[in-house]
N, C-alpha and C. Protein backbone atom coordinates (compact mmCIF):
# COMPACT_ATOMS: atom_id res chain seq x y z
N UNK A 1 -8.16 21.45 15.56
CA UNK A 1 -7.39 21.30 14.35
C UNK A 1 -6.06 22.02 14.44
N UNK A 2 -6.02 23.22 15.02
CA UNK A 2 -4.71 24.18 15.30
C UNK A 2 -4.30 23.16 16.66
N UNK A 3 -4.31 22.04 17.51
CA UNK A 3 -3.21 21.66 17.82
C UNK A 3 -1.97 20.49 17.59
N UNK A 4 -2.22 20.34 16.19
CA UNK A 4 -1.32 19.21 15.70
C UNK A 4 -1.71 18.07 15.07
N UNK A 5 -2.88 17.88 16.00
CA UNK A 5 -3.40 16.35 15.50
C UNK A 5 -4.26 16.69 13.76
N UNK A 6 -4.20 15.33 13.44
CA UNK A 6 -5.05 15.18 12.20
C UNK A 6 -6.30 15.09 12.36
N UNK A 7 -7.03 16.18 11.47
CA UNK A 7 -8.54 16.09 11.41
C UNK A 7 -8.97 14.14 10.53
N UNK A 8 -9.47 13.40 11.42
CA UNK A 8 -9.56 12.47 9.68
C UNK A 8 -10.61 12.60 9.23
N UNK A 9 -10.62 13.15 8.11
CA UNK A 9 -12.02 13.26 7.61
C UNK A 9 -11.98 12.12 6.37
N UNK A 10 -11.39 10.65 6.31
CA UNK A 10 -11.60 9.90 4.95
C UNK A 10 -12.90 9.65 4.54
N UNK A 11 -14.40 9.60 5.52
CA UNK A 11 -15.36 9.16 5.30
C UNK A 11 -15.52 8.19 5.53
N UNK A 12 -16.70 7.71 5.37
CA UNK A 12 -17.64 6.59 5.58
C UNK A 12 -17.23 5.12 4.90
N UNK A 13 -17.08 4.18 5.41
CA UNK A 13 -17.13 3.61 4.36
C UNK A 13 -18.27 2.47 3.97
N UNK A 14 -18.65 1.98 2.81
CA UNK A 14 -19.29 1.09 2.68
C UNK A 14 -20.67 2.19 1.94
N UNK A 15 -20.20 3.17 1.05
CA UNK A 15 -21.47 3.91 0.43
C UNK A 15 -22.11 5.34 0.91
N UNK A 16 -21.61 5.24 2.36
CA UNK A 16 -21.50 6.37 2.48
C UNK A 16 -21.26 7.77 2.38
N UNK A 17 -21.18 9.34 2.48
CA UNK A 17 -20.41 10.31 2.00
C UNK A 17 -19.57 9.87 2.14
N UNK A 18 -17.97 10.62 1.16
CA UNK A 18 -16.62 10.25 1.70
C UNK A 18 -16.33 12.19 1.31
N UNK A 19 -15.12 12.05 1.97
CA UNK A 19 -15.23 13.32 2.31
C UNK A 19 -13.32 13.91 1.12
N UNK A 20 -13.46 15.26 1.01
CA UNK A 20 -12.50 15.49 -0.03
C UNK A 20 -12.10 16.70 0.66
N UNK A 21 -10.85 17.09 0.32
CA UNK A 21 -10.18 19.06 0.73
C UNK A 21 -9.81 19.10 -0.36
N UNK A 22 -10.12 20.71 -0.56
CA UNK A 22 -9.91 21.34 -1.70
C UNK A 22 -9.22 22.71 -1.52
N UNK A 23 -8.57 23.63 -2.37
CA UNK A 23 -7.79 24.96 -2.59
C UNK A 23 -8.41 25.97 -3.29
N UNK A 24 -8.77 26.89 -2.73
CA UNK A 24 -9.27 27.73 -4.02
C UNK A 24 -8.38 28.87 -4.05
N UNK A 25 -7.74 28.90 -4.83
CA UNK A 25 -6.43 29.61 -4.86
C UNK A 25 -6.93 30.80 -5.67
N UNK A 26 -6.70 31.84 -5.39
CA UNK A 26 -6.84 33.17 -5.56
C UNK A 26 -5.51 34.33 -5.89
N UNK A 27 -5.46 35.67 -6.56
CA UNK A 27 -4.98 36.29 -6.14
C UNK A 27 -5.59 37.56 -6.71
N UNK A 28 -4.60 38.96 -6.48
CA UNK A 28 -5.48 39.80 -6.61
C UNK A 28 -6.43 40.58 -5.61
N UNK A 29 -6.19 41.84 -5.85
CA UNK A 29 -7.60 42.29 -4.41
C UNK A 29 -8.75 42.62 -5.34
N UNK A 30 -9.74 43.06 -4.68
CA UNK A 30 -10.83 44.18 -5.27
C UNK A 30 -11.02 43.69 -6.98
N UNK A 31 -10.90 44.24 -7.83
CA UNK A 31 -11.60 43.94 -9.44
C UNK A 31 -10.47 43.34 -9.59
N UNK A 32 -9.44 43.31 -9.48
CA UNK A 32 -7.85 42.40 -10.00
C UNK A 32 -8.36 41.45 -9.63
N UNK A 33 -9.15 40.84 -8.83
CA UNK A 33 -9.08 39.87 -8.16
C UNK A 33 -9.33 38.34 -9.37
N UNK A 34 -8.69 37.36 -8.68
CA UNK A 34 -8.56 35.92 -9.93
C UNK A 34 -8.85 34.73 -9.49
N UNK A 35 -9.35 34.23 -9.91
CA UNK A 35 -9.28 32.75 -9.29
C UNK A 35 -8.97 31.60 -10.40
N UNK A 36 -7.94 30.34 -9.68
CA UNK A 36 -7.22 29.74 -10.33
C UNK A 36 -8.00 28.56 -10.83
N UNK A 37 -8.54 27.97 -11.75
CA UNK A 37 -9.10 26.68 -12.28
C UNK A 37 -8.47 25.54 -12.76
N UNK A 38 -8.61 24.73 -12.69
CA UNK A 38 -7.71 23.27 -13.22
C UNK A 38 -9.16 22.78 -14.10
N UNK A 39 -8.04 21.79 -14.89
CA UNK A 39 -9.25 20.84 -15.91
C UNK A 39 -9.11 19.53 -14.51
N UNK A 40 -10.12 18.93 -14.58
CA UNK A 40 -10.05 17.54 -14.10
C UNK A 40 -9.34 16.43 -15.36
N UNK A 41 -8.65 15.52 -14.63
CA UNK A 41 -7.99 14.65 -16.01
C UNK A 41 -8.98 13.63 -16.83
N UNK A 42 -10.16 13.28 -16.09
CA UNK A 42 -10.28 12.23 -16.45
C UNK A 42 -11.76 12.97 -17.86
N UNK A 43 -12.44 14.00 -16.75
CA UNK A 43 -13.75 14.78 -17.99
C UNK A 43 -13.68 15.83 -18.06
N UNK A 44 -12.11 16.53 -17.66
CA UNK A 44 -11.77 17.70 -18.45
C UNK A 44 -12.41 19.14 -18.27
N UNK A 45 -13.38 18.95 -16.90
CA UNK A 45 -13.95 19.96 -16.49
C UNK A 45 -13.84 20.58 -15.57
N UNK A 46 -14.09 21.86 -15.56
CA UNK A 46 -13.21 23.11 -14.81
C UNK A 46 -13.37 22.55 -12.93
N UNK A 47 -12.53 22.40 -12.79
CA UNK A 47 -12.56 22.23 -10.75
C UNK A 47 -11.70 22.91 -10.28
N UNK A 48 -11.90 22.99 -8.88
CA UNK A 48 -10.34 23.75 -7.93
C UNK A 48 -9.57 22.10 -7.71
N UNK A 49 -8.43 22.38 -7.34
CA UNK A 49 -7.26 21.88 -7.23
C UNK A 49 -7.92 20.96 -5.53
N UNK A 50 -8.32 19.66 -5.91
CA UNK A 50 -8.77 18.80 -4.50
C UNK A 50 -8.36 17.45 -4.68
N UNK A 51 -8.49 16.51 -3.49
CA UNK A 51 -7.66 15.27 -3.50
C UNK A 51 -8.61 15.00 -1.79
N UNK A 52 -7.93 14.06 -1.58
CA UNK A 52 -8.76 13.03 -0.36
C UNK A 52 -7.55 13.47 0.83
N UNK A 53 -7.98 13.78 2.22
CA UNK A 53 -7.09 14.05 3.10
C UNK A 53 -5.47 12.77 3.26
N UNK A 54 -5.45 13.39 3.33
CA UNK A 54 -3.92 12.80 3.94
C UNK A 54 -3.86 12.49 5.47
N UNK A 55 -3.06 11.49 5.52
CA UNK A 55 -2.83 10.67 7.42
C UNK A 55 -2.12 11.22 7.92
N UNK A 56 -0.88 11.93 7.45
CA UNK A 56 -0.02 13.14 7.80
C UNK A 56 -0.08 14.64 8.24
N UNK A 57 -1.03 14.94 7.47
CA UNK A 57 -1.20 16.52 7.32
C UNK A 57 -2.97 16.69 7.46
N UNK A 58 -2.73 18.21 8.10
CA UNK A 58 -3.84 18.68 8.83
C UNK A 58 -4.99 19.14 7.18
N UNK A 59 -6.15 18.98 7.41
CA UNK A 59 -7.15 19.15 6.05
C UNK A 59 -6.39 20.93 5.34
N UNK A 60 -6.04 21.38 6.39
CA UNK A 60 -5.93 22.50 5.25
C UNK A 60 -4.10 22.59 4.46
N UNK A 61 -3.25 21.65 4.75
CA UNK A 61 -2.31 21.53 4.26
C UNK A 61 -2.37 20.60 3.50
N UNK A 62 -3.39 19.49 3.77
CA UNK A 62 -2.91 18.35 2.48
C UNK A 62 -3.99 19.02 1.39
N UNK A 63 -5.00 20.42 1.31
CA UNK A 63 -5.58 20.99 0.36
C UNK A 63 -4.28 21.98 -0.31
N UNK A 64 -3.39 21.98 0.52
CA UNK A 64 -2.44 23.32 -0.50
C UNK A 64 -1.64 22.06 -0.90
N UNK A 65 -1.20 21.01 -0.52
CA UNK A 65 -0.24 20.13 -1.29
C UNK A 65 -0.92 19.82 -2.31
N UNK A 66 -2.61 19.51 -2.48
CA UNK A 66 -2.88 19.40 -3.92
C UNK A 66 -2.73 20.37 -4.69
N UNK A 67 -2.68 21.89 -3.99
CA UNK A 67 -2.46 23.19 -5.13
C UNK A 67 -1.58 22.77 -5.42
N UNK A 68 0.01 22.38 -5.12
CA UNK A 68 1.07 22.28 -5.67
C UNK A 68 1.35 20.80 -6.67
N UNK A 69 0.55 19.90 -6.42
CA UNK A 69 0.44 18.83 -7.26
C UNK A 69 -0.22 19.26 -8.24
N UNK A 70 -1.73 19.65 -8.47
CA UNK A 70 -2.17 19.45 -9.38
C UNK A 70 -2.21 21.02 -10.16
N UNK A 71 -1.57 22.15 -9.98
CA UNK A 71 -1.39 22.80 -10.23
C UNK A 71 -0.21 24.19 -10.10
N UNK A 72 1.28 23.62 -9.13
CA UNK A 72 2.04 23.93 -9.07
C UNK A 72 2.13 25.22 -8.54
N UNK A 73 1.22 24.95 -7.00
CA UNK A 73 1.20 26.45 -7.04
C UNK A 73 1.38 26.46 -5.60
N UNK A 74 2.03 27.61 -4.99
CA UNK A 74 2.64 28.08 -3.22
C UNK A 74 1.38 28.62 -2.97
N UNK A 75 1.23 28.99 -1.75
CA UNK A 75 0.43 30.25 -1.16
C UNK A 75 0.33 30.34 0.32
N UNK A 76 -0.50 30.88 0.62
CA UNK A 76 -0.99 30.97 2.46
C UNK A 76 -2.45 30.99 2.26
N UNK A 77 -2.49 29.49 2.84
CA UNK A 77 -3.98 28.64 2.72
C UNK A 77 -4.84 28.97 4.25
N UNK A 78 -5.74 29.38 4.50
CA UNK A 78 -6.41 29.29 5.60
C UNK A 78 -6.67 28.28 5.98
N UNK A 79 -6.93 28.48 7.55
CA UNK A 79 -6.63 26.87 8.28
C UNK A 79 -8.29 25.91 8.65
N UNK A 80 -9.31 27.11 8.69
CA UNK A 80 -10.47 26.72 8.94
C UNK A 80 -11.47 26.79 7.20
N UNK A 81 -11.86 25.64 7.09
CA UNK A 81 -12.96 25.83 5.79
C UNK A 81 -13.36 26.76 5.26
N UNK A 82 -13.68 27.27 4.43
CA UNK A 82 -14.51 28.34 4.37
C UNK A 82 -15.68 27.90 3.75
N UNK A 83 -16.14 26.70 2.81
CA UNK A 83 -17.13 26.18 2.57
C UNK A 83 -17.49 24.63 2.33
N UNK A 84 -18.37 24.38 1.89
CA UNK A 84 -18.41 23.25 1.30
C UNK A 84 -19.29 22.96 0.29
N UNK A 85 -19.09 22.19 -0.64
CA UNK A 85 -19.13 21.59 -2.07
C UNK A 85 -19.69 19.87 -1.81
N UNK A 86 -20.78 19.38 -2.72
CA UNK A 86 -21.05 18.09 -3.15
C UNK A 86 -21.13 17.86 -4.34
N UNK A 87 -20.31 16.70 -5.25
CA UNK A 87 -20.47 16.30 -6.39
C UNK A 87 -20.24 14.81 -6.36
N UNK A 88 -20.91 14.54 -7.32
CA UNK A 88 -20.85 13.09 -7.45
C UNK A 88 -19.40 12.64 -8.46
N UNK A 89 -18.89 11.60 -7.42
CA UNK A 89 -17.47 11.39 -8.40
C UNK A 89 -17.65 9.75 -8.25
N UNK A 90 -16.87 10.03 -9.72
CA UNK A 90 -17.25 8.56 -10.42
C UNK A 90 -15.70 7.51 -10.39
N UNK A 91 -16.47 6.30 -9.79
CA UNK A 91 -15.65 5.62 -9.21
C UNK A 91 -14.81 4.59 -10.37
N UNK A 92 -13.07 4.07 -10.47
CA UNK A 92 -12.89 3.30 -11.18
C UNK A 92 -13.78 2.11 -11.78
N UNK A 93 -14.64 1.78 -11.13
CA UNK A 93 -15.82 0.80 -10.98
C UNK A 93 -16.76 1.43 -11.81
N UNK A 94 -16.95 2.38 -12.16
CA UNK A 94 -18.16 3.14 -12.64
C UNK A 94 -19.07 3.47 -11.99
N UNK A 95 -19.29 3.30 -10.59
CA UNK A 95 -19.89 3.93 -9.59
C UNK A 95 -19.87 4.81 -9.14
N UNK A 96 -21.10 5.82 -8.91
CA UNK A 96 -20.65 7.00 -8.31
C UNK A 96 -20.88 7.28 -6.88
N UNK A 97 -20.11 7.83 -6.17
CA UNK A 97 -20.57 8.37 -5.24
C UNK A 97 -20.65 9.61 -4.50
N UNK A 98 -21.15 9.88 -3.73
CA UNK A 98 -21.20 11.21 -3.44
C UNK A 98 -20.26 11.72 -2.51
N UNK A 99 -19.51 12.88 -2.62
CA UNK A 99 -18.40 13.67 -2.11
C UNK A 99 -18.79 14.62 -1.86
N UNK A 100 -18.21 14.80 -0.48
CA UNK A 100 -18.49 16.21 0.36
C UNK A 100 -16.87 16.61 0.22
N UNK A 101 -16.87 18.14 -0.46
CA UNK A 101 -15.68 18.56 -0.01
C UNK A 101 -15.52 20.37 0.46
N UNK A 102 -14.91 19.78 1.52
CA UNK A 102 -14.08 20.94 2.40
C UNK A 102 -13.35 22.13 1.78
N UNK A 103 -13.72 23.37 1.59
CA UNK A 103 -12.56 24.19 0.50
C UNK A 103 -11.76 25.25 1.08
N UNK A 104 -10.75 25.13 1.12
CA UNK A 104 -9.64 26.36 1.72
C UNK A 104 -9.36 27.10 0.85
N UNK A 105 -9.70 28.64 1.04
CA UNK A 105 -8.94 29.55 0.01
C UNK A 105 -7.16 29.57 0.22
N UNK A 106 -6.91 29.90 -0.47
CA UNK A 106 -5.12 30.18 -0.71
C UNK A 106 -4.83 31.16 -1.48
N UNK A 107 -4.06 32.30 -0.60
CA UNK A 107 -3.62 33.57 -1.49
C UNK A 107 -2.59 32.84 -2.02
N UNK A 108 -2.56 32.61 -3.85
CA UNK A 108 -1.18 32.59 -4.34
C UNK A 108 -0.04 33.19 -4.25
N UNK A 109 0.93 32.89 -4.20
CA UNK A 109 2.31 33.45 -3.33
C UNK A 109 3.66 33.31 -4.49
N UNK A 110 3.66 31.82 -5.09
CA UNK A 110 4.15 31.42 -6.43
C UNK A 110 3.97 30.50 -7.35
N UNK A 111 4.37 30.25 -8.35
CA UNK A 111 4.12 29.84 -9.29
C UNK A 111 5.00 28.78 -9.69
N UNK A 112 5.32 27.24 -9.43
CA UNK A 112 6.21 26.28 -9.96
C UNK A 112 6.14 26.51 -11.87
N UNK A 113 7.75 25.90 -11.86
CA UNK A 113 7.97 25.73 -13.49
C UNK A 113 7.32 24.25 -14.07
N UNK A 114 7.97 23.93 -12.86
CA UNK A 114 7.39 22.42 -13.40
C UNK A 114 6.80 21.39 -12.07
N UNK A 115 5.79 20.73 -11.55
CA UNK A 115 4.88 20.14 -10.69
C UNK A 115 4.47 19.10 -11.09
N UNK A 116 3.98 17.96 -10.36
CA UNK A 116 3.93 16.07 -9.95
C UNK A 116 2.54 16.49 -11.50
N UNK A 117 1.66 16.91 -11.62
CA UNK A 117 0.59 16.60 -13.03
C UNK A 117 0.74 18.27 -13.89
N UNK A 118 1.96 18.62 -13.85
CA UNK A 118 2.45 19.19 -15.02
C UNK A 118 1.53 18.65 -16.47
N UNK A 119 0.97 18.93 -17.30
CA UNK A 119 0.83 18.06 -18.46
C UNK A 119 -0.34 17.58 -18.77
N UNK A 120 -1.25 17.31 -17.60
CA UNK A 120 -2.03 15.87 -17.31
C UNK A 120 -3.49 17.17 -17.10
N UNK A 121 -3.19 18.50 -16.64
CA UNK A 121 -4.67 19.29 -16.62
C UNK A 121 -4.30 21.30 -17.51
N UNK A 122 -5.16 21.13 -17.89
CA UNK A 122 -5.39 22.79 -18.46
C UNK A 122 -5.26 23.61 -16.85
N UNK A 123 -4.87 24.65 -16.71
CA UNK A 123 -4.74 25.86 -16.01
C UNK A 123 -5.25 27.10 -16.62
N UNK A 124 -6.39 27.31 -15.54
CA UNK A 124 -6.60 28.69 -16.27
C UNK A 124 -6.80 30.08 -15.09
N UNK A 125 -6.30 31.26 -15.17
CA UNK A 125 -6.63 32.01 -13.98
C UNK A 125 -7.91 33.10 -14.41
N UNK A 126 -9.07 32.61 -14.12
CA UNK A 126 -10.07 33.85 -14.21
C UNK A 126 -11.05 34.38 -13.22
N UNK A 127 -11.19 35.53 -14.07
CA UNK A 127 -12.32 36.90 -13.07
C UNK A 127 -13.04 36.16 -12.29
N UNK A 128 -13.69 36.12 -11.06
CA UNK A 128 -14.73 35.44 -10.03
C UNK A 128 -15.77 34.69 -10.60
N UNK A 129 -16.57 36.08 -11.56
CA UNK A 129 -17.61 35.37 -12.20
C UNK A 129 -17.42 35.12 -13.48
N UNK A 130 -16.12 34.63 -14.26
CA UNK A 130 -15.92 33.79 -14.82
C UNK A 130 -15.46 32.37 -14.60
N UNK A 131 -14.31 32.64 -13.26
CA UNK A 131 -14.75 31.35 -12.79
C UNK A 131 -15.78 30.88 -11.81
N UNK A 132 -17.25 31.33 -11.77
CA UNK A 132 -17.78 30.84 -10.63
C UNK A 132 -18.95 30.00 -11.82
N UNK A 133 -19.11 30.89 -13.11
CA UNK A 133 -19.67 30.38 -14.16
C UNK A 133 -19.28 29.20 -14.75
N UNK A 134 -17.78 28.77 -15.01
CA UNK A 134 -17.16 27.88 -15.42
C UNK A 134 -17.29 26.50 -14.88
N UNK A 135 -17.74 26.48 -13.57
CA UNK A 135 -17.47 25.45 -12.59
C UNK A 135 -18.95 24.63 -12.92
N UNK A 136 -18.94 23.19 -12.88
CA UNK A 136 -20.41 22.77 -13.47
C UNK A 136 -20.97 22.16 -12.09
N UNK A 137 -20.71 22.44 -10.29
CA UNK A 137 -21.51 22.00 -9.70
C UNK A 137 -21.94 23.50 -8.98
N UNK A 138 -23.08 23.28 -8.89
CA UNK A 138 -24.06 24.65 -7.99
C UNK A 138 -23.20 25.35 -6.99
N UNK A 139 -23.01 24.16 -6.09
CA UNK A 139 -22.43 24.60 -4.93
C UNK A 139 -21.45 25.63 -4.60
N UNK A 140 -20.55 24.69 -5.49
CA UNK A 140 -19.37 25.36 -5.90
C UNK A 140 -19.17 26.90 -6.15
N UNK A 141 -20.05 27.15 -7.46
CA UNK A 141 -20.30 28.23 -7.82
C UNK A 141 -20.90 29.19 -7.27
N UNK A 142 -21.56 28.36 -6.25
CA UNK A 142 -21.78 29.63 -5.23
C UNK A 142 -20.76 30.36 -4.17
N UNK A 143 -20.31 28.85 -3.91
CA UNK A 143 -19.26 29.03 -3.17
C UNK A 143 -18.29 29.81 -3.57
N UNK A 144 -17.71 30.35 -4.45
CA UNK A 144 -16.77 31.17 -5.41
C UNK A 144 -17.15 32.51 -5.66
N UNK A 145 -18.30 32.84 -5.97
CA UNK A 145 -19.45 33.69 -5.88
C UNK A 145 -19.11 34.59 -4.76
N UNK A 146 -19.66 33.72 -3.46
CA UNK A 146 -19.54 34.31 -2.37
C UNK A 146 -18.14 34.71 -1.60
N UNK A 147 -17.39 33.92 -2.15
CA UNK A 147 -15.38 33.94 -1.67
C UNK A 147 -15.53 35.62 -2.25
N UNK A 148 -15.52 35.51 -3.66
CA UNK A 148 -15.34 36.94 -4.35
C UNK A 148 -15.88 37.62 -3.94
N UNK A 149 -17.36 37.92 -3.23
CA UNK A 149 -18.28 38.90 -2.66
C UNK A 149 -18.67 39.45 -4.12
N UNK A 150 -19.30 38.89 -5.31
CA UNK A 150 -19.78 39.33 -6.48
C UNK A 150 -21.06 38.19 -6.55
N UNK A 151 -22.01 38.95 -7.35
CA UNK A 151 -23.35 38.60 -7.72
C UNK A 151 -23.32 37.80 -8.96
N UNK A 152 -24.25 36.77 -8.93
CA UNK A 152 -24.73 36.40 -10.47
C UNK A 152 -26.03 36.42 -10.67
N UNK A 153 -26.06 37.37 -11.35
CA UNK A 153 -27.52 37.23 -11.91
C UNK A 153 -28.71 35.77 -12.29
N UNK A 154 -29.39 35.69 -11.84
CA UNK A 154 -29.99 34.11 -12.01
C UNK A 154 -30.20 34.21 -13.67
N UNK A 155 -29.84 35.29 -14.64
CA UNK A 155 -30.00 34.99 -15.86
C UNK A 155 -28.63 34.26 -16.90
N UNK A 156 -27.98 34.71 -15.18
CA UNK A 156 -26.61 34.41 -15.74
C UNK A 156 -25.90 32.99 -15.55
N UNK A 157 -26.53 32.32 -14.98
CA UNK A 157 -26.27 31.06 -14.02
C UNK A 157 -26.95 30.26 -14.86
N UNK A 158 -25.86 29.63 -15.93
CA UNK A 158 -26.59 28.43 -17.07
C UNK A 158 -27.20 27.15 -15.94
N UNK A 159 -27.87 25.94 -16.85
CA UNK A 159 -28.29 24.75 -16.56
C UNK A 159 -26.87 24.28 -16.29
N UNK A 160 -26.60 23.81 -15.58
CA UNK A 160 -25.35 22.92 -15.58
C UNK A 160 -25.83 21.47 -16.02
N UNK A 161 -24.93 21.07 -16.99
CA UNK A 161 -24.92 19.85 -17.32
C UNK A 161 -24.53 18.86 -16.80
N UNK A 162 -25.27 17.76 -16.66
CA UNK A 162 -24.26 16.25 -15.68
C UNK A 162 -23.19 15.88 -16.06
N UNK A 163 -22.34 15.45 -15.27
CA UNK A 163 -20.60 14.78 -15.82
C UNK A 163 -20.81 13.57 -16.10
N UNK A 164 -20.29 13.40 -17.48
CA UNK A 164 -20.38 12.43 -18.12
C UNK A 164 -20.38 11.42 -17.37
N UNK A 165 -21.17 10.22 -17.85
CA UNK A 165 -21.26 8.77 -17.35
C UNK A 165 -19.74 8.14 -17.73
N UNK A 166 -19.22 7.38 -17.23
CA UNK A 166 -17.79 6.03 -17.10
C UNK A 166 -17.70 6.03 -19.17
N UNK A 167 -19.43 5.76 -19.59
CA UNK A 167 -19.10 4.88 -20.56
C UNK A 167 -19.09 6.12 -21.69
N UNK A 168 -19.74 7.07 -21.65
CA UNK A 168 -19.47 8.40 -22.62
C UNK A 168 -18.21 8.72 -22.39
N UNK A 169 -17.38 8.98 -21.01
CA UNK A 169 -15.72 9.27 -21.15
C UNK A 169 -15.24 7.95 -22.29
N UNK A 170 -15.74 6.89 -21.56
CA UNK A 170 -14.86 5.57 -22.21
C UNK A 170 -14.94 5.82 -24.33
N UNK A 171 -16.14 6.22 -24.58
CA UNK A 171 -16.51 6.44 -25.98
C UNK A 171 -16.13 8.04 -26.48
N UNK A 172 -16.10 8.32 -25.54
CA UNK A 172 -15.08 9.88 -26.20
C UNK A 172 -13.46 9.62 -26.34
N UNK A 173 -13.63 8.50 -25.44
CA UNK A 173 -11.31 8.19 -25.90
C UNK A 173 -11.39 7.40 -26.98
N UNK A 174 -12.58 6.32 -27.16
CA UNK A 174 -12.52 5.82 -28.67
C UNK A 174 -12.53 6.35 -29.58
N UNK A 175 -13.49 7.21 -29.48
CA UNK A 175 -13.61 8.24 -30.48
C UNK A 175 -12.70 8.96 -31.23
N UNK A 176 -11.14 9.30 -30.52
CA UNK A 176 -10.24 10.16 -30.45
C UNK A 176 -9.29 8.94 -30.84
N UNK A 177 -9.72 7.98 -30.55
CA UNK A 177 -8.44 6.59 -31.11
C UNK A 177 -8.72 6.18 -32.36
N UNK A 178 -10.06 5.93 -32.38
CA UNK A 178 -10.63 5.59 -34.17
C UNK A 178 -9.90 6.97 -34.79
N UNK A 179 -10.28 8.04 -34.68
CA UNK A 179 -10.25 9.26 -35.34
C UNK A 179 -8.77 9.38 -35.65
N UNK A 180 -7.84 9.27 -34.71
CA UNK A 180 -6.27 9.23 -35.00
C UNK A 180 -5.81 8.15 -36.27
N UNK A 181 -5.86 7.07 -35.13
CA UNK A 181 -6.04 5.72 -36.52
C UNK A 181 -6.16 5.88 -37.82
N UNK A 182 -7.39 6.55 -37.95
CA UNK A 182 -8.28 6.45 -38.98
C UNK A 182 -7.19 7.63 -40.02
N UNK A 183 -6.88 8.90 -39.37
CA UNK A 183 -5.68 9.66 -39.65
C UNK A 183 -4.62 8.78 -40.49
N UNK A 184 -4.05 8.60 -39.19
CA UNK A 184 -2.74 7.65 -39.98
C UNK A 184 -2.68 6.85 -41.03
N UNK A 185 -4.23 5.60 -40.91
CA UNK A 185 -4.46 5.34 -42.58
C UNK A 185 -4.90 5.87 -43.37
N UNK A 186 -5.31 6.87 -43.43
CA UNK A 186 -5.31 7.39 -44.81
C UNK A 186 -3.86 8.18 -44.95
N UNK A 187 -3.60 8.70 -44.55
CA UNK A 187 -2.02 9.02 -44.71
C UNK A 187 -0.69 8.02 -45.58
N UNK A 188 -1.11 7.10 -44.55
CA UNK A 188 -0.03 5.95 -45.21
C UNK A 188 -0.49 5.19 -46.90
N UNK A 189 -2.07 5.58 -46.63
CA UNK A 189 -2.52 4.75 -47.96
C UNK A 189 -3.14 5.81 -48.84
């Protein structure tokens, strides 16, 4: 991987794993220490900053170009994995499938004013085991867990809930369209 060429990791195709890089952007040493969270756009739930490799760039640079897309952020990303993560992501189709992804930490370095999904996700920077709690796949949270070198108590480690199905997102935007609507006429009338 350190001599130039591209790792391709796009995955399988035809149902197979497909494969994802991710950032876990950090800063802070010892108890300062932070880690950076994004909303996902589509169910609004806490993830690190990930996207599908790039044909250009080596897995651990096209994981810091998503820090800076989807959360506007510089750093010095390590070049080898440090873990990996599976969640099921749900396809325009309404299909899901299963994703393996690759995660590079990144010491944050700076902070953009303005970045390509500015707008489009919540940012939040918290304590380890607030964000290792926040995150709704296992893995993950372990994975974050263990980045930080901090414990969670198994009393502390809720049920994680499943990510919404295609058609509960699809009926939570109705929901929010009737509800506006519904606003405006009574307003006007």
């Amino acid at each position: 991987m350190t001599n130039g060429t591209v790792k391709q990791t796009g995955g399988a195709k035809g149902g197979g794993k497909r494969r994802q890089v991710a950032a876990l952007p950090w800063r802070g040493e010892g108890a300062d220490q932070q880690i950076l969270l994004v909303s996902s756009r589509e169910t609004r739930r806490w993830v690190i900053p990930k996207g599908w490799p790039m044909k250009d760039r080596l897995d651990h640079q096209a994981a810091a170009q998503e820090a800076y897309e989807e959360a506007g952020l510089d750093g010095e990303i390590v070049e080898t994995a440090f873990g990996e993560y599976e969640y099921l992501k749900r396809l325009k189709s309404g299909a899901g499938r299963l994703v393996k992804v690759d995660v590079f930490p990144m010491k944050v370095t700076g902070e953009h004013a303005a970045w390509p999904e500015k707008g489009q996700r919540t940012l939040k920077w918290m304590t380890p085991v607030e964000a290792a709690l926040a995150v709704q796949e296992p893995q993950l949270r372990d994975l974050i867990a263990r980045f930080a070198g901090v414990g969670l108590p198994q009393e502390e480690r809720p049920e994680t809930a499943p990510a919404p199905t295609p058609v509960r997102v699809a009926l939570q935007r109705l929901r929010r369209r009737v509800t506006a609507l519904w606003g405006r006429a009574r307003r006007r009338g």
